[in-house]
N, C-alpha and C. Protein backbone atom coordinates (compact mmCIF):
# COMPACT_ATOMS: atom_id res chain seq x y z
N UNK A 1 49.20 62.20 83.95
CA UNK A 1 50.35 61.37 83.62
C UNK A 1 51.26 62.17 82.67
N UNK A 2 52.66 61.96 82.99
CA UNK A 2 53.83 62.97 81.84
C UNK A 2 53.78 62.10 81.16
N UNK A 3 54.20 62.66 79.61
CA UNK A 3 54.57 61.80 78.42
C UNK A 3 56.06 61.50 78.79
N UNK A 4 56.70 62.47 79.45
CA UNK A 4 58.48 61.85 79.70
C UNK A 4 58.36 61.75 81.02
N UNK A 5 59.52 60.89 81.35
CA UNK A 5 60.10 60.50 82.33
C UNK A 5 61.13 60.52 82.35
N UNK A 6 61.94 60.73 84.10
CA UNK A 6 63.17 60.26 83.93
C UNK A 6 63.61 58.80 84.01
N UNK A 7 64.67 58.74 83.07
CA UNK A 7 65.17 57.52 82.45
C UNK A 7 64.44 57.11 81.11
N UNK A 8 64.10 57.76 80.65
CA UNK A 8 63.40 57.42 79.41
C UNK A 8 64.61 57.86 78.14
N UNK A 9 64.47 57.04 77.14
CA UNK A 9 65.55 57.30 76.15
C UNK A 9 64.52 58.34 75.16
N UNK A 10 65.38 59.34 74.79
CA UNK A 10 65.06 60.60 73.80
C UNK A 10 65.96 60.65 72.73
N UNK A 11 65.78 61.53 71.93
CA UNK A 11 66.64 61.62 70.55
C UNK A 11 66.08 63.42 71.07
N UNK A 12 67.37 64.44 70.29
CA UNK A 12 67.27 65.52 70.36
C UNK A 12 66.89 66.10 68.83
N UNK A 13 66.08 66.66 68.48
CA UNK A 13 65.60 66.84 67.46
C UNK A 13 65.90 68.23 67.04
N UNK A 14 66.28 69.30 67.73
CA UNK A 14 67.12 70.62 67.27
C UNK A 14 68.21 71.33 68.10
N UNK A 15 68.61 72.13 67.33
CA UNK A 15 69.97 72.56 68.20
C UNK A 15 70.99 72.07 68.04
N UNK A 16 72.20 72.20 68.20
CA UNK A 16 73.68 72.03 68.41
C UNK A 16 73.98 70.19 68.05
N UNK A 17 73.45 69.46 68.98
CA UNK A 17 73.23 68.19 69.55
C UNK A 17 71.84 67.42 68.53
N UNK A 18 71.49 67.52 67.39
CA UNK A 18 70.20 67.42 66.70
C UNK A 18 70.90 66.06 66.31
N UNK A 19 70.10 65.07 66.96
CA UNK A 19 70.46 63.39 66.22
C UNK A 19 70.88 62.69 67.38
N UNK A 20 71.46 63.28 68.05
CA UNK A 20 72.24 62.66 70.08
C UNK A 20 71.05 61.98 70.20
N UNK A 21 71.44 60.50 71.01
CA UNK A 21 70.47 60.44 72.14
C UNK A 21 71.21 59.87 73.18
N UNK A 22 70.03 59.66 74.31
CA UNK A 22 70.46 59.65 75.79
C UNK A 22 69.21 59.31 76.60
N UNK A 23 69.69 59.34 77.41
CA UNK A 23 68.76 59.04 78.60
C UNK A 23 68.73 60.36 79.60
N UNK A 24 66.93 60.72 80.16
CA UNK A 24 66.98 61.95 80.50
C UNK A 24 67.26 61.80 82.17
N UNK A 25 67.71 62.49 82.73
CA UNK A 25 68.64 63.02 84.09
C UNK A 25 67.60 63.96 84.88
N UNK A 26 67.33 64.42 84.27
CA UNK A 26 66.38 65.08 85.72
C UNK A 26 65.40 66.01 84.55
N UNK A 27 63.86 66.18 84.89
CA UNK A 27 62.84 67.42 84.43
C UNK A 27 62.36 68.09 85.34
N UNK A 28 62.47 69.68 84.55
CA UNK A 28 62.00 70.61 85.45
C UNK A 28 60.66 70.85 84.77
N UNK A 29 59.38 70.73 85.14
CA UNK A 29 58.26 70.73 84.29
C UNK A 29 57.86 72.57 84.37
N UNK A 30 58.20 72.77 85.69
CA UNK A 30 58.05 74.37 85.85
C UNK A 30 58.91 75.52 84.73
N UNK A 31 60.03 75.03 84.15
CA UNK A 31 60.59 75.72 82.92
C UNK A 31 60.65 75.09 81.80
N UNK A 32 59.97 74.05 82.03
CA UNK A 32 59.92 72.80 80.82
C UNK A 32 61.35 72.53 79.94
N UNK A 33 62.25 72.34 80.94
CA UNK A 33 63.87 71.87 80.99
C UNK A 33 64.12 70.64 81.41
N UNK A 34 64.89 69.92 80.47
CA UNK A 34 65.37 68.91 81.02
C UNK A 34 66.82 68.79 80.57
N UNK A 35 67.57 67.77 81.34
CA UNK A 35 69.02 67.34 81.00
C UNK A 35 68.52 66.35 81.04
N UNK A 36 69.68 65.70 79.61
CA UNK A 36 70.05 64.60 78.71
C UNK A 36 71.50 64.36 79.16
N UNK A 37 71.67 62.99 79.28
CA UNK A 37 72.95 63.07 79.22
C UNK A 37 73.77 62.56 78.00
N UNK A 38 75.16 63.38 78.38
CA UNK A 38 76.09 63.38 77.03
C UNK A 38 75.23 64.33 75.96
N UNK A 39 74.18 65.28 76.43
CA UNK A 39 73.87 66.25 75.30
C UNK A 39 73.95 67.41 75.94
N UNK A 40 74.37 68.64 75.70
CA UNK A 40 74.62 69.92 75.60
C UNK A 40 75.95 69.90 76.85
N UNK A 41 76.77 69.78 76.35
CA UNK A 41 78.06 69.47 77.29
C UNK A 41 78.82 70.89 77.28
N UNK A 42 78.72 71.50 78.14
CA UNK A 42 79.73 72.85 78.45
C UNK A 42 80.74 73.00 79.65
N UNK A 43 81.29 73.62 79.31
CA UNK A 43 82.79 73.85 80.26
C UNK A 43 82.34 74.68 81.02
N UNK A 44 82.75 74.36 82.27
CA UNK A 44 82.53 75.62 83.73
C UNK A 44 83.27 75.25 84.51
N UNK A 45 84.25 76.83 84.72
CA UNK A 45 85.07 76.86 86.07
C UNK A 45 84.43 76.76 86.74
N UNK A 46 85.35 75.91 88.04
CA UNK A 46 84.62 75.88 89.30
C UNK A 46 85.68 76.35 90.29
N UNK A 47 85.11 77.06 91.30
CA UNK A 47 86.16 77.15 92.05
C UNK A 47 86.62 76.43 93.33
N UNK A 48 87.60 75.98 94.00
CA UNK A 48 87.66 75.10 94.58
C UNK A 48 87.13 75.45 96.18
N UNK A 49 86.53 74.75 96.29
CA UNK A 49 85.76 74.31 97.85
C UNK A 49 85.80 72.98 98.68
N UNK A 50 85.28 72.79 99.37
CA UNK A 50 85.43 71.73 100.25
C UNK A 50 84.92 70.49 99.46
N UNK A 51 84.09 70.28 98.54
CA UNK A 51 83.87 69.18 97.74
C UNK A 51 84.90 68.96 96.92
N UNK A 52 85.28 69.93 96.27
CA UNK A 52 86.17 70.22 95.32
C UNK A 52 87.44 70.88 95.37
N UNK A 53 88.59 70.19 95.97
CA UNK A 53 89.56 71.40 96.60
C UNK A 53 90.42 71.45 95.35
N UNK A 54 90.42 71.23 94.35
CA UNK A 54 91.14 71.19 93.27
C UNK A 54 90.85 72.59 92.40
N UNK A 55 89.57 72.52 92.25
CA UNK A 55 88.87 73.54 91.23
C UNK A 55 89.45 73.55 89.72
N UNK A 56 88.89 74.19 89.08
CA UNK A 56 89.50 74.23 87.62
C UNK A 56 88.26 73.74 86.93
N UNK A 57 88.29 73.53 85.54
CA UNK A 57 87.16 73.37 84.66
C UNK A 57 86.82 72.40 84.48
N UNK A 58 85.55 71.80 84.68
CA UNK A 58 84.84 70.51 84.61
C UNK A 58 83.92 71.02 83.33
N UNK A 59 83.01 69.66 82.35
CA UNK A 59 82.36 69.68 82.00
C UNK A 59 81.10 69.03 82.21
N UNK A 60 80.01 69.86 81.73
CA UNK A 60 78.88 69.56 82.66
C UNK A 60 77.91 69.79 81.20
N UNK A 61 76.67 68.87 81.84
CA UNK A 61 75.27 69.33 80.95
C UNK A 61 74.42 69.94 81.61
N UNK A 62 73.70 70.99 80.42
CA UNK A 62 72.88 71.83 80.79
C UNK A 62 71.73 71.57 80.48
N UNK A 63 70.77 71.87 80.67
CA UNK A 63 69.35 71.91 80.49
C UNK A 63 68.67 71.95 78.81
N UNK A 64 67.96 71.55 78.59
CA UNK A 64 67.43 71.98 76.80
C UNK A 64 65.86 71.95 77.17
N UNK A 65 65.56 72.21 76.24
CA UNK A 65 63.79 72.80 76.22
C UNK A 65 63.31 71.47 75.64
N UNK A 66 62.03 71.20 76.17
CA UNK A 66 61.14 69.95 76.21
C UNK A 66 61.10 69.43 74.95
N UNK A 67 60.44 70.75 73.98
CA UNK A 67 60.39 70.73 72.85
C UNK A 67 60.97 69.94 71.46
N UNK A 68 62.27 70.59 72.29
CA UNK A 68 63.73 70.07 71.13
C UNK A 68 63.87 68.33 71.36
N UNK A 69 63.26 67.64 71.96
CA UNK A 69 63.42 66.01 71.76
C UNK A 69 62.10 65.53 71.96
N UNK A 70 62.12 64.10 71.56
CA UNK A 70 61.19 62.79 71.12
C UNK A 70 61.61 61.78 71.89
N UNK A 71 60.37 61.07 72.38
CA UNK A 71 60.47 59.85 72.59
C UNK A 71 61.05 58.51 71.94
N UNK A 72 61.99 58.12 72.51
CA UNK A 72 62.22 56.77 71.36
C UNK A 72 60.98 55.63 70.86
N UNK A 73 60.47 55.09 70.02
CA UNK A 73 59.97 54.29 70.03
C UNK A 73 59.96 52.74 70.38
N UNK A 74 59.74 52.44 71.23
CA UNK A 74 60.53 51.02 71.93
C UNK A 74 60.53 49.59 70.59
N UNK A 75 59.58 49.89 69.51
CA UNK A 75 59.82 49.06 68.60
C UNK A 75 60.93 49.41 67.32
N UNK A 76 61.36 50.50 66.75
CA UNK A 76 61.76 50.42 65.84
C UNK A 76 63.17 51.69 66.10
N UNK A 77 62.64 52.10 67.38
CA UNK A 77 64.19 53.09 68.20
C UNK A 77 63.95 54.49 67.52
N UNK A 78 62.79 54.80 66.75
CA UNK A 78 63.04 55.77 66.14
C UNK A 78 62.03 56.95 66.84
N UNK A 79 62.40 58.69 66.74
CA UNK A 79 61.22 59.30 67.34
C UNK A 79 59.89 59.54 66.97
N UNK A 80 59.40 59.16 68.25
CA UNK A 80 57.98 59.34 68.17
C UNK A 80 56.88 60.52 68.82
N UNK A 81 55.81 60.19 68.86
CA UNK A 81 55.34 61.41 69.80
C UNK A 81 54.25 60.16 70.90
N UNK A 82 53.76 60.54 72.37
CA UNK A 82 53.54 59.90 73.17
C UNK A 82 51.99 60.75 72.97
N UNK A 83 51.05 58.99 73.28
CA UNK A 83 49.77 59.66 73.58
C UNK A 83 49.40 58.88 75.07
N UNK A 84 48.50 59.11 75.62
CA UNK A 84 48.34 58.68 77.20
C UNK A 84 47.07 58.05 76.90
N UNK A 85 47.28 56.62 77.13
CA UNK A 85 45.73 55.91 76.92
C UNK A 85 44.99 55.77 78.70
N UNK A 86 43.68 55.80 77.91
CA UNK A 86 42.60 55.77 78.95
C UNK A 86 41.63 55.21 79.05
N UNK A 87 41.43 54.30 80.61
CA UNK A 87 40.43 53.66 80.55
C UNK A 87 39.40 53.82 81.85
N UNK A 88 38.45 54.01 81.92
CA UNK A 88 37.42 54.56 82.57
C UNK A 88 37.66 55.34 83.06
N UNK A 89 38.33 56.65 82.50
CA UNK A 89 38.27 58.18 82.47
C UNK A 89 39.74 58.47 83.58
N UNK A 90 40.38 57.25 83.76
CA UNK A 90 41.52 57.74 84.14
C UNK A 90 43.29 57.09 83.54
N UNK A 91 44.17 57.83 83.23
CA UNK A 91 45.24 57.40 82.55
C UNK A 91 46.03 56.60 82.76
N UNK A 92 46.22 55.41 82.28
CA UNK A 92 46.42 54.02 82.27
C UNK A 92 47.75 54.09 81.70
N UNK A 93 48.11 54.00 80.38
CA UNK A 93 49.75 53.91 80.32
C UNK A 93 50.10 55.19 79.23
N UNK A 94 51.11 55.21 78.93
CA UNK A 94 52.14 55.88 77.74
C UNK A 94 52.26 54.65 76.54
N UNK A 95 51.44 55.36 75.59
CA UNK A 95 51.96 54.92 74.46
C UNK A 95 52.23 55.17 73.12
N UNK A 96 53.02 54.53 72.72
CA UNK A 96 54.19 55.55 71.69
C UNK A 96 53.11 55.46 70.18
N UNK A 97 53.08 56.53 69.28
CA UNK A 97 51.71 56.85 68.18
C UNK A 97 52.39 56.21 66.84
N UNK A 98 53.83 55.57 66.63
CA UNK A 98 54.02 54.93 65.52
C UNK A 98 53.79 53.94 65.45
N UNK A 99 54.39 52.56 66.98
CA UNK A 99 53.84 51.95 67.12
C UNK A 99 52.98 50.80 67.67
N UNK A 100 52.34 52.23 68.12
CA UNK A 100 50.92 51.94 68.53
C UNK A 100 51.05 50.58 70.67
N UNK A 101 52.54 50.99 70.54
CA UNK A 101 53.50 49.36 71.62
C UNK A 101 53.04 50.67 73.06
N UNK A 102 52.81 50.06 74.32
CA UNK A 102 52.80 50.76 75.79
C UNK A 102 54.20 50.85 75.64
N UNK A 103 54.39 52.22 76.60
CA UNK A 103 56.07 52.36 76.84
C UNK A 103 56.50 52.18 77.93
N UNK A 104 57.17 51.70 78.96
CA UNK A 104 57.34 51.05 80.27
C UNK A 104 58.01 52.24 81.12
């Protein structure tokens, strides 16, 4: 069982963006990357193509390391860290270690 998910609300805990939160958009567990949205927002030309016949600079989010954010705590909103409870040797839910609440 992952401690994150997507759609799970995070707080970013270092970097540029340290205090943001959001809801996460997609994990790559293989580079242990994820996008947040409305956190790490950068500018990139694009050039125009058939999706896009306009082109010019959009802003977009990029990826951040697993590391750099926390789980919200569903009781008090604040970050936490996730432990995975277990019952007859297989993992049953996510739940948050401040307090002590399953996370949905």
């Amino acid at each position: 069982m992952q401690k994150l998910k997507v759609n799970d609300t995070v707080q970013v805990l270092a970097g540029k963006d340290k205090g943001k939160q959001g809801k996460i958009k997609s994990i790559n567990f293989k580079t242990n990357r994820l996008v947040v949205e409305g956190v790490n927002v950068v500018k990139k030309a694009i050039k125009p193509n058939q999706a896009n016949q306009q082109g010019g600079i959009v802003d977009m989010e990029k990826a951040i390391h697993i590391s750099n954010v926390a789980l919200l705590d569903p009781k008090s909103g604040k970050p936490t860290r996730v432990k995975v409870k277990q019952e007859a040797g297989k993992n049953v839910a996510r739940v948050a270690s401040k307090s002590k609440l399953e996370i949905k």
